[in-house]
Each structure stands twice: as C-alpha cells, then as structure tokens.
Protein backbone atom coordinates (compact mmCIF):
# COMPACT_ATOMS: atom_id res chain seq x y z
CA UNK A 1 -44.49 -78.60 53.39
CA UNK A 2 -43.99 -77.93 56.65
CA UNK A 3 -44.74 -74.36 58.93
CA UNK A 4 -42.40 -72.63 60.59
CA UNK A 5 -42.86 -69.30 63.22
CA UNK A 6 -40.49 -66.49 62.50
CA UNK A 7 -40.09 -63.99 65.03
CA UNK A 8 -39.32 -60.63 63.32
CA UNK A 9 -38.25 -57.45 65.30
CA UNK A 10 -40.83 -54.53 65.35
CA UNK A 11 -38.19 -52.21 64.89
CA UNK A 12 -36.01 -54.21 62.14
CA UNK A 13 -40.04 -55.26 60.37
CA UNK A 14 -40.57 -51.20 61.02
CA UNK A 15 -37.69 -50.46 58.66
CA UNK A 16 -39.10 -51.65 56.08
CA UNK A 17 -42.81 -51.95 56.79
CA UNK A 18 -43.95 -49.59 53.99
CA UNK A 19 -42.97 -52.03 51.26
CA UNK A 20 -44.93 -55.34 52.80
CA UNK A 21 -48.45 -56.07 54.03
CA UNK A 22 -47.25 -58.47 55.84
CA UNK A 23 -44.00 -59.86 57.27
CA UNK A 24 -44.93 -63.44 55.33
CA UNK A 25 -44.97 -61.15 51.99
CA UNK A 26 -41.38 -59.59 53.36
CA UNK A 27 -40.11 -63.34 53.65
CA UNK A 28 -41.07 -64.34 50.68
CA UNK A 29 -39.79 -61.28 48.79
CA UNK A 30 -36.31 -61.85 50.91
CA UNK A 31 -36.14 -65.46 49.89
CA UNK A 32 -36.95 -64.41 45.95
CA UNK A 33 -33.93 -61.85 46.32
CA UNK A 34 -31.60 -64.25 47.72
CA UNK A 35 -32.28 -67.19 45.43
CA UNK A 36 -32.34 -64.66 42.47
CA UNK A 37 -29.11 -63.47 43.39
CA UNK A 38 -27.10 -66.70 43.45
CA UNK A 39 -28.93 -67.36 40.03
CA UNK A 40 -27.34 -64.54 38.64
CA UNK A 41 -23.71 -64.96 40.39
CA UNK A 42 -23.51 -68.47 38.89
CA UNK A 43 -24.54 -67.57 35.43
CA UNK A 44 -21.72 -65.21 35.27
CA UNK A 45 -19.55 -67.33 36.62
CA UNK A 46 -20.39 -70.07 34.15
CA UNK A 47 -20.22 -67.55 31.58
CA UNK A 48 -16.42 -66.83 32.00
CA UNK A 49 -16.16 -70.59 31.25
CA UNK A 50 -18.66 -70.77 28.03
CA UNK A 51 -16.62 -67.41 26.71
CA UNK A 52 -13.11 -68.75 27.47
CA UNK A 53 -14.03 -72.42 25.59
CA UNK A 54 -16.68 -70.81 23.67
CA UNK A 55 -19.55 -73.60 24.10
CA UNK A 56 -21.89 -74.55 26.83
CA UNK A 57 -20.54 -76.76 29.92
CA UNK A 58 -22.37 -79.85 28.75
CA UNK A 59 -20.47 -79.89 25.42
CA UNK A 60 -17.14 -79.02 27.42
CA UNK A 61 -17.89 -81.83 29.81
CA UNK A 62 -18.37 -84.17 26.59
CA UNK A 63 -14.60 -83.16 24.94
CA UNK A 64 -12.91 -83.14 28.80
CA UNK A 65 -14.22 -86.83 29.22
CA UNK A 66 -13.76 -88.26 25.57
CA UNK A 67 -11.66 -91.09 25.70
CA UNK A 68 -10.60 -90.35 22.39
CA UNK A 69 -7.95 -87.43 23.30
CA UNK A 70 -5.12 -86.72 25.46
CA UNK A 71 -5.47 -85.42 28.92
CA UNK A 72 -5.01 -81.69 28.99
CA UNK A 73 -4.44 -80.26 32.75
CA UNK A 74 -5.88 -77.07 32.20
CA UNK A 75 -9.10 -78.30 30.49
CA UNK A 76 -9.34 -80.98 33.96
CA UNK A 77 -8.84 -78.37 35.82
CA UNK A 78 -11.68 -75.70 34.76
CA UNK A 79 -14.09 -78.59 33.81
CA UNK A 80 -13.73 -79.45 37.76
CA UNK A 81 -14.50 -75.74 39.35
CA UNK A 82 -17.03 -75.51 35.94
CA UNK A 83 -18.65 -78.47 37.15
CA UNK A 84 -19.18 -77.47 40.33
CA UNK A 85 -20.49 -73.95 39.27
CA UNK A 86 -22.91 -75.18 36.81
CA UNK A 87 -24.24 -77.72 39.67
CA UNK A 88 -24.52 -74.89 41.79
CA UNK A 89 -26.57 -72.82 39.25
CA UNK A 90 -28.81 -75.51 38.51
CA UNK A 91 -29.58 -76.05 42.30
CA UNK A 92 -30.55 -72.19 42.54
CA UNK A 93 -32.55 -72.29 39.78
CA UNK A 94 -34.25 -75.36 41.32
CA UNK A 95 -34.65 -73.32 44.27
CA UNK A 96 -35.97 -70.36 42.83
CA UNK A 97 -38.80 -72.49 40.97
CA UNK A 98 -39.81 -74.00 44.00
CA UNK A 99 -40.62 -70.99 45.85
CA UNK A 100 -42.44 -69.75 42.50
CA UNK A 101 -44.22 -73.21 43.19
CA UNK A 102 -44.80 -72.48 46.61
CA UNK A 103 -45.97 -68.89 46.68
CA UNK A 104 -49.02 -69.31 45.85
C-alpha cells in the first residue's frame, strides 16, 4: 500500500466538517460512496439484460457462444455491451471489497 498527502480546502473540508473527525474518515466515506454507486449503476444495468433474456449473464454467455446454434445478431450484440457491463460490475465490486479490506 502506498501513502499519499491530500490537500483538502479549509473552506470546501468546512462544508462538511460536522459529519467527519477527520478529513482521512471524509476520504474514505467519499471513496465508499463512489465505489457503491457504480456497484449499483451496473447491477441495474445488468439487470435490464437478465430481465430481457430472463437468466444470469454467465448462462447467456454459454447459449451466445454454443457452437451448437445459429448466430443471432441481436443476441451478439447485447452479449457484447452485457459483457462489458458485467466486467465492469465485477471490477466495482472488487473495488469496493478492497477498501472494506483496507479500512481498517
């Protein structure tokens, strides 16, 4: 792990002062917010997926790349912006548990 200095603004730390003890606790709070807010945009994304197929993207990814059916454009392209979303979900999640792992 490695340190870093932040330099926060009396008057932009003064705004919100009254939550934190300390500007390391606002940080860390910020980070959780962010990371816990990409979590939750990529679930619903992925969500509009698992409703419009009606199964999870690891089963969809299973039926797009069976070699044992025929091509369908539509399925190729929503496994492809799919993929991508559930990649990005995973990563945040990742994220998230490392600061968990981190903080404290």
């Amino acid at each position: 792990m490695r340190n870093i200095t932040l330099k926060v603004p009396e008057n932009m730390y003064g705004f919100v002062s009254d939550l934190f003890e300390t500007k390391e606790e606002m940080l860390k709070d910020f980070l959780y917010s962010i990371a816990m807010a990409k979590v939750s945009d990529y679930r619903k994304r992925e969500e509009v997926y698992e409703s419009k197929y009606d199964q999870i993207f690891k089963k969809f990814e299973r039926k797009v790349l069976s070699k044992d059916r025929e091509e369908v454009f539509e399925e190729w392209d929503d496994y492809i912006i799919w993929k991508a979303i559930h990649e990005a979900h995973e990563l945040w999640v990742k994220r998230y548990k490392n600061l968990e792992k981190y903080s404290t």
